[in-house]
N, C-alpha and C. Protein backbone atom coordinates (compact mmCIF):
# COMPACT_ATOMS: atom_id res chain seq x y z
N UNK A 1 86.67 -71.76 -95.60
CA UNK A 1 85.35 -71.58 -96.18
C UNK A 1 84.27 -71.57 -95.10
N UNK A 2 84.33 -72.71 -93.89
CA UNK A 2 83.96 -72.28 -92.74
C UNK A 2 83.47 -71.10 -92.31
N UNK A 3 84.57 -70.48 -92.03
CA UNK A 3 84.44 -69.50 -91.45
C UNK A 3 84.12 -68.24 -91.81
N UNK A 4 84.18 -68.07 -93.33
CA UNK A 4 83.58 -66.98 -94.16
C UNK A 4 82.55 -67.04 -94.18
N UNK A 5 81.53 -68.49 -94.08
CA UNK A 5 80.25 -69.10 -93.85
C UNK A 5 79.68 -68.65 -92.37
N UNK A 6 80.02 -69.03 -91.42
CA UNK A 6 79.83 -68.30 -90.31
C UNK A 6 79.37 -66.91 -90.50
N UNK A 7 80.63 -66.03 -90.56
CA UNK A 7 80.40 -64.84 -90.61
C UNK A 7 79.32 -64.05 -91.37
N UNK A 8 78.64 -64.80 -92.67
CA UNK A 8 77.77 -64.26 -93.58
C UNK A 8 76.54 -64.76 -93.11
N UNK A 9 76.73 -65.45 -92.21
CA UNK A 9 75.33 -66.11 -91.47
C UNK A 9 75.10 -65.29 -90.19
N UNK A 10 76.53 -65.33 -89.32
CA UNK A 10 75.78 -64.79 -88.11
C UNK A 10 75.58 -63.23 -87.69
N UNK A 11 75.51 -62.56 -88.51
CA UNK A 11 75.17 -60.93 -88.55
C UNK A 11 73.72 -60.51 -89.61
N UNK A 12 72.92 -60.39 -88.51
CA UNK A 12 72.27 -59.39 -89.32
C UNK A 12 72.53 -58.21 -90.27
N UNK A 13 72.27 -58.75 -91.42
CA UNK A 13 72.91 -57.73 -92.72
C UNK A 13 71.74 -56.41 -92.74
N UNK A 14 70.24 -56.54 -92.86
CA UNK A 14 69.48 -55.77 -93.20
C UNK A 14 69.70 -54.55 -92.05
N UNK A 15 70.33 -54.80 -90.79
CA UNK A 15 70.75 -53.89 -89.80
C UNK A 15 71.55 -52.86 -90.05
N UNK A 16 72.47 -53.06 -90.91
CA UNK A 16 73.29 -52.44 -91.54
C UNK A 16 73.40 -51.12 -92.60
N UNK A 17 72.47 -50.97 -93.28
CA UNK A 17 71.90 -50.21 -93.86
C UNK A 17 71.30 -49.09 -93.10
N UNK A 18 70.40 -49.49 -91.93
CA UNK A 18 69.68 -48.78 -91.34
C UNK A 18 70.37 -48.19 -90.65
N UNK A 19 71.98 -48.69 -89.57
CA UNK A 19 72.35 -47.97 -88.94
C UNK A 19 73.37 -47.35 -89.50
N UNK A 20 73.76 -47.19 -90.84
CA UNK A 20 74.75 -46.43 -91.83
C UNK A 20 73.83 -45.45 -91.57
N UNK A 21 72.49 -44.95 -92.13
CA UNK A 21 71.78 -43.84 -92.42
C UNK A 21 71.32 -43.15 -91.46
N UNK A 22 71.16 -44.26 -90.50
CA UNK A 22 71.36 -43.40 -88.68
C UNK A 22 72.79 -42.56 -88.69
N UNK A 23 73.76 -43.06 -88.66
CA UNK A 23 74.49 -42.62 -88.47
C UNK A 23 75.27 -41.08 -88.93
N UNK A 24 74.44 -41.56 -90.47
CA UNK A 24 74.60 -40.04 -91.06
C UNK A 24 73.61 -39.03 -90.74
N UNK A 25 72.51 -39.42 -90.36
CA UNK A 25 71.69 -38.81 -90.27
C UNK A 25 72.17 -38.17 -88.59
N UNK A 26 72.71 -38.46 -87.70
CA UNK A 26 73.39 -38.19 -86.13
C UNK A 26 74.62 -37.36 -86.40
N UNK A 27 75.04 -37.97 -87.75
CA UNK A 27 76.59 -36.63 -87.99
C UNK A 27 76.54 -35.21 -87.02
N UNK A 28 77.67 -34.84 -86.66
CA UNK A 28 77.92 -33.58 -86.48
C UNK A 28 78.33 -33.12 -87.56
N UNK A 29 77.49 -32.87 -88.67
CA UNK A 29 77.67 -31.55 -90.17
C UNK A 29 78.78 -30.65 -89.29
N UNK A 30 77.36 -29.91 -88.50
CA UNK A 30 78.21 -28.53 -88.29
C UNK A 30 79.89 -28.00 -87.47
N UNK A 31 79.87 -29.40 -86.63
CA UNK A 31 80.86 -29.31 -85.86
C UNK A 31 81.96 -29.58 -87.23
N UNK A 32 81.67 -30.72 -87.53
CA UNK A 32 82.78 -31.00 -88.62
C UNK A 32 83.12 -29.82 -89.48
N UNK A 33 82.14 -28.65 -90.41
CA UNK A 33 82.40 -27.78 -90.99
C UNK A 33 82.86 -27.09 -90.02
N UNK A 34 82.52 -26.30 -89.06
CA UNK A 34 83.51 -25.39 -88.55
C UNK A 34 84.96 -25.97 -88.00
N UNK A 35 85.32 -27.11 -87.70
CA UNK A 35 86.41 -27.70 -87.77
C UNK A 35 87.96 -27.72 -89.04
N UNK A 36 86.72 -28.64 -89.96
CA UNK A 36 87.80 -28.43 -90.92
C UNK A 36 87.34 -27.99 -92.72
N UNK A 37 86.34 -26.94 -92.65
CA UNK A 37 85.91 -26.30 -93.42
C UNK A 37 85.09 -27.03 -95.00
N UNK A 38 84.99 -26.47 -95.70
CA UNK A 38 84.77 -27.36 -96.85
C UNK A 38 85.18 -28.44 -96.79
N UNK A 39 86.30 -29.25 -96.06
CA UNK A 39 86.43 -30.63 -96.06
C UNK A 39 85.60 -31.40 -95.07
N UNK A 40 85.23 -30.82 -94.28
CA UNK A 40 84.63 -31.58 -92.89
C UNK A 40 83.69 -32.41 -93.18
N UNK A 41 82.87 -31.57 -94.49
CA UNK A 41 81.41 -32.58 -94.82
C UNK A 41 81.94 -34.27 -95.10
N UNK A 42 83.14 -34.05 -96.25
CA UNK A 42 83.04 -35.28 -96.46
C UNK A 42 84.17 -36.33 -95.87
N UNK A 43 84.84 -35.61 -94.62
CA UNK A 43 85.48 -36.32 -93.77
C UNK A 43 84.38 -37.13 -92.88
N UNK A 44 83.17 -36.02 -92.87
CA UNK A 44 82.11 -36.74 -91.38
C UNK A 44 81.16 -37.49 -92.62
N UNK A 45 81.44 -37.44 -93.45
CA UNK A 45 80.70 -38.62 -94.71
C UNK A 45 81.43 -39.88 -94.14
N UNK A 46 82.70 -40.17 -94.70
CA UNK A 46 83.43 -40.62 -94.27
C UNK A 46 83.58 -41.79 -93.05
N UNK A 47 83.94 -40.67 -91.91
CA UNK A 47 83.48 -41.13 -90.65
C UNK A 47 82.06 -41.90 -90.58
N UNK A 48 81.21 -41.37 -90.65
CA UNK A 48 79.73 -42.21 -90.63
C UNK A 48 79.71 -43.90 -91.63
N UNK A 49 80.40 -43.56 -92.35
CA UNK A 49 80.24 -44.86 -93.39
C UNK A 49 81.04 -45.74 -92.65
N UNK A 50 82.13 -45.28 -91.84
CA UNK A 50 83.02 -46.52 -91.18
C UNK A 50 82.46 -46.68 -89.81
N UNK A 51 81.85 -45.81 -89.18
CA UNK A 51 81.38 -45.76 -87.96
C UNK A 51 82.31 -45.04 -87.15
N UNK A 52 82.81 -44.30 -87.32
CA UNK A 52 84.29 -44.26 -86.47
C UNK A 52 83.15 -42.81 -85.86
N UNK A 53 82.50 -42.05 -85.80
CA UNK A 53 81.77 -41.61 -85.36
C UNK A 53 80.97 -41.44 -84.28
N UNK A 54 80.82 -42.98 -83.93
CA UNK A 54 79.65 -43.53 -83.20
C UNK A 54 80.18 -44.05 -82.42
N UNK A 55 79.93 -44.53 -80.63
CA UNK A 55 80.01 -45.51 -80.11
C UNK A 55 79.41 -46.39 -79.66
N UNK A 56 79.26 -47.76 -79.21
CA UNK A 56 78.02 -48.30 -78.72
C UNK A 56 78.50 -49.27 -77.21
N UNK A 57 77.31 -48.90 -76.65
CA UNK A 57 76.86 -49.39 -75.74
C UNK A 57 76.10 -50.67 -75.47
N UNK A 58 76.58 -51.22 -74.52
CA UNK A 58 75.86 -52.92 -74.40
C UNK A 58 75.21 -53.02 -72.93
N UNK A 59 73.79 -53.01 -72.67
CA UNK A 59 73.12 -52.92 -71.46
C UNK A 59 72.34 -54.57 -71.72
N UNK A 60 72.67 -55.31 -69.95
CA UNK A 60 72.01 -56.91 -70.39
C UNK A 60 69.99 -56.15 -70.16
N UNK A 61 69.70 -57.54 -70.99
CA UNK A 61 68.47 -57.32 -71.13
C UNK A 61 67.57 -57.16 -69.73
N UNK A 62 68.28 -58.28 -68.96
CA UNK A 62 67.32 -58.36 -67.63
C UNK A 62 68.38 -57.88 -66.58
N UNK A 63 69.14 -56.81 -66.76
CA UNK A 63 69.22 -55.92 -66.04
C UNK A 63 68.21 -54.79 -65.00
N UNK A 64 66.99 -54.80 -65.53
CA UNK A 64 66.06 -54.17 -65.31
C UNK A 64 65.62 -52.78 -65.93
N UNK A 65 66.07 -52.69 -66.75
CA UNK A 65 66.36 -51.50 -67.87
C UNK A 65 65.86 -51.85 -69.53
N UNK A 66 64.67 -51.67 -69.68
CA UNK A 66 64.16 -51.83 -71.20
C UNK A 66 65.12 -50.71 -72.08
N UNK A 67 64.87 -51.22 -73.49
CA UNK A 67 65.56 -50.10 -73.85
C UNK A 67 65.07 -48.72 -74.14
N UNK A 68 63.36 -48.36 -74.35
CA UNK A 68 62.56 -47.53 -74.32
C UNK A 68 63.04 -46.75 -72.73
N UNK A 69 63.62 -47.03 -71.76
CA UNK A 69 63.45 -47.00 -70.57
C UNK A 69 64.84 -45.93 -70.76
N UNK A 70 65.80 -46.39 -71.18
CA UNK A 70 67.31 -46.01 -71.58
C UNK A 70 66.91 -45.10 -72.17
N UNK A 71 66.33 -45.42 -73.93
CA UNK A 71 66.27 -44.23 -74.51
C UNK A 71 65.59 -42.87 -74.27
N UNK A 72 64.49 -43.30 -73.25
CA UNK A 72 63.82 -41.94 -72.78
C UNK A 72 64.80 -41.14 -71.45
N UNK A 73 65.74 -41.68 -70.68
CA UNK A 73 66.54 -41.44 -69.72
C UNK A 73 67.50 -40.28 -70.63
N UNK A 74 67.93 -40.83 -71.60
CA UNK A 74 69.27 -40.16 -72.95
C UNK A 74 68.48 -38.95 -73.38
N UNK A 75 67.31 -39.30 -73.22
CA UNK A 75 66.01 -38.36 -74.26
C UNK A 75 65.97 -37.01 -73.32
N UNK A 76 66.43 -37.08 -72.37
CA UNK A 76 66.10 -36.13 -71.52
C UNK A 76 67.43 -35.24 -71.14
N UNK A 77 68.53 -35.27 -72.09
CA UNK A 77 69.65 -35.28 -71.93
C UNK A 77 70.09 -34.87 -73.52
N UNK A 78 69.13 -34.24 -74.22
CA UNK A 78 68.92 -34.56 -76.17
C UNK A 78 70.23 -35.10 -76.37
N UNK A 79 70.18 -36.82 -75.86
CA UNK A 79 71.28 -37.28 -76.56
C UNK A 79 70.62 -38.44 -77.73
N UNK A 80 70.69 -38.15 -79.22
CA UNK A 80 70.47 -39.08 -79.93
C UNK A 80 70.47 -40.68 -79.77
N UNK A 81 70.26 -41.50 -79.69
CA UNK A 81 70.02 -42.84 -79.57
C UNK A 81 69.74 -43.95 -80.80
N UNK A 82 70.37 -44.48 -81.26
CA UNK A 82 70.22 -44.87 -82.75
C UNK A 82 70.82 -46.80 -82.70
N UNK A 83 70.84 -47.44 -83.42
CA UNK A 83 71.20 -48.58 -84.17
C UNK A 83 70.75 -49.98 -82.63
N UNK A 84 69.89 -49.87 -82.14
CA UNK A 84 69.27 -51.09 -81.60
C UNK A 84 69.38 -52.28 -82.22
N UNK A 85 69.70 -53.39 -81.51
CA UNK A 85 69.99 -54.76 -81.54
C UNK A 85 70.49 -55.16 -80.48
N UNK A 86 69.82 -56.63 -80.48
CA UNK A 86 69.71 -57.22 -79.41
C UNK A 86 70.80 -58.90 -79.70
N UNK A 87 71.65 -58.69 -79.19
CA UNK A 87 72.66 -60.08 -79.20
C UNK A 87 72.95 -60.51 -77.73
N UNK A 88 72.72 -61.94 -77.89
CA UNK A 88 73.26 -62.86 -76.31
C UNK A 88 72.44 -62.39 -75.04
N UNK A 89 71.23 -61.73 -74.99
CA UNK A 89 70.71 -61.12 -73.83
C UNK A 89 71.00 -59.94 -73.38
N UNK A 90 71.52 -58.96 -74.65
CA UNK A 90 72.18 -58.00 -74.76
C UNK A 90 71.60 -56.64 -75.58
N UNK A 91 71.28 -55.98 -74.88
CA UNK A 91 70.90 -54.67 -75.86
C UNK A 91 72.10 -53.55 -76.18
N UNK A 92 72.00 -53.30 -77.72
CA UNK A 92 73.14 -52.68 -78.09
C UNK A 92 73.09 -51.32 -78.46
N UNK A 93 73.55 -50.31 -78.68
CA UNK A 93 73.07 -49.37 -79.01
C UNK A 93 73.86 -48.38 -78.99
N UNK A 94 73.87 -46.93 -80.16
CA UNK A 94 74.90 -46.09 -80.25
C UNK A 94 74.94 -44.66 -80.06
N UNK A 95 75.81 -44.46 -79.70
CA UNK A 95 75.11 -42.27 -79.44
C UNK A 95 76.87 -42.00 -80.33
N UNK A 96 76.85 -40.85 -80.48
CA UNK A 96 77.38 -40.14 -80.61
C UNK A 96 78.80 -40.00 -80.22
N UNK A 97 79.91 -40.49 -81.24
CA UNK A 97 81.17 -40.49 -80.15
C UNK A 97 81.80 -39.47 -79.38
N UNK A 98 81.72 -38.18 -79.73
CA UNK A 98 81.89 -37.37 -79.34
C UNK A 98 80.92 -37.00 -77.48
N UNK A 99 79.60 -37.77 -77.28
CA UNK A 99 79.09 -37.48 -76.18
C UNK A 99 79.64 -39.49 -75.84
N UNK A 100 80.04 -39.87 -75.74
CA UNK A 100 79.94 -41.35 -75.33
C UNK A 100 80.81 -40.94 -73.28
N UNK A 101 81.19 -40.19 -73.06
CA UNK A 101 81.94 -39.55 -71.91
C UNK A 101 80.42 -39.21 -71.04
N UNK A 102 79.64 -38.59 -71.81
CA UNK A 102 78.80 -38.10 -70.96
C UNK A 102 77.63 -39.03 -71.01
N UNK A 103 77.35 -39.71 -71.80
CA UNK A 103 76.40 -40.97 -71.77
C UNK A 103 76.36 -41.98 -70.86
N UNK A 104 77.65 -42.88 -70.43
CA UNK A 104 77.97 -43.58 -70.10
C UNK A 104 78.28 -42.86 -68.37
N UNK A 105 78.15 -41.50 -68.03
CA UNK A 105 78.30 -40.83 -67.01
C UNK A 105 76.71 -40.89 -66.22
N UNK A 106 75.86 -40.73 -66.60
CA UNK A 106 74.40 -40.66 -67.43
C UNK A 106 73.65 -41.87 -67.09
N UNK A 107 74.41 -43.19 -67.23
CA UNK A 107 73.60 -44.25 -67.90
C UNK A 107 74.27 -44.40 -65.84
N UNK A 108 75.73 -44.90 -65.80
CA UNK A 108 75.80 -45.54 -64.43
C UNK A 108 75.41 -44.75 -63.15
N UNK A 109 75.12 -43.00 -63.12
CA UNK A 109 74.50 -42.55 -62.72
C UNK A 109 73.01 -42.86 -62.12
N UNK A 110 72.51 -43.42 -62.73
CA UNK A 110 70.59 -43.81 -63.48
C UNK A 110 70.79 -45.06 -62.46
N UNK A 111 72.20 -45.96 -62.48
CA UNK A 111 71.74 -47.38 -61.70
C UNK A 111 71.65 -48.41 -63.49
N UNK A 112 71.74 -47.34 -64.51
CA UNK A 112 72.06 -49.05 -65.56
C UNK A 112 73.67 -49.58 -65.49
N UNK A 113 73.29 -50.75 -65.53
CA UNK A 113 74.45 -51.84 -65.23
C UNK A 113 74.47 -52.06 -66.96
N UNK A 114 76.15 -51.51 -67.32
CA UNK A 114 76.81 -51.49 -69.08
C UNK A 114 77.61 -52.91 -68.81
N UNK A 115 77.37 -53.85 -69.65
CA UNK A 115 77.90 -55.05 -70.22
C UNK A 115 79.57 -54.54 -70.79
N UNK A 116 79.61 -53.73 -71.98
CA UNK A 116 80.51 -53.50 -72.68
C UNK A 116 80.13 -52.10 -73.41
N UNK A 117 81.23 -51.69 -73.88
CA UNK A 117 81.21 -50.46 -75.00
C UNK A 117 82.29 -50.04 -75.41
N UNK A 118 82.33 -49.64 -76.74
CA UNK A 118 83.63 -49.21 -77.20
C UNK A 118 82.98 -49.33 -78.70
């Protein structure tokens, strides 16, 4: 009971919502339809609702890298930037799984120092 307690405590829930609708809203529609036709829409429905879509990135806070700083670096690169949060001194954040190769190429390029991602 613990630990089900924990868990319903230590996650921001209202986050959740917001980065579901990010996420759909970042879909690749079109890639998915020309992929796998009338089904693609609601495979990349799908995908977005589980996240399996998305990857995220973990940059420390006092790294020297705001995240306005990141996102305008990505911005220049039209790579979407979506679901911000900040855990343990940690900024979190997701692009696109399909570009996460070239992001993360991008980001240690720039001189940002990545905590974690996957």
């Amino acid at each position: 009971m613990l630990a089900l307690w924990e868990f319903l405590t230590g996650f921001y829930w209202l986050l959740l919502p917001q980065t579901i609708l990010q996420t759909l809203w970042y879909g690749e529609w079109r890639l998915a339809y020309q992929r796998y036709g009338c089904l693609g829409w609601p495979l990349e429905f799908v995908c977005s609702l589980l996240g399996l879509n998305m990857w995220a990135f973990a940059v420390p806070v006092n790294g020297g890298w705001r995240g306005r700083d990141v996102e305008k670096l990505l911005a220049q690169y039209d790579l979407p930037v979506w679901g911000w949060t900040y855990i343990d001194g940690t900024a979190i954040f997701h692009v696109r799984r399909s570009q996460a190769e070239w992001t993360e190429e991008i980001l240690l390029s720039a001189g940002v120092s990545l905590v974690g991602y996957g």
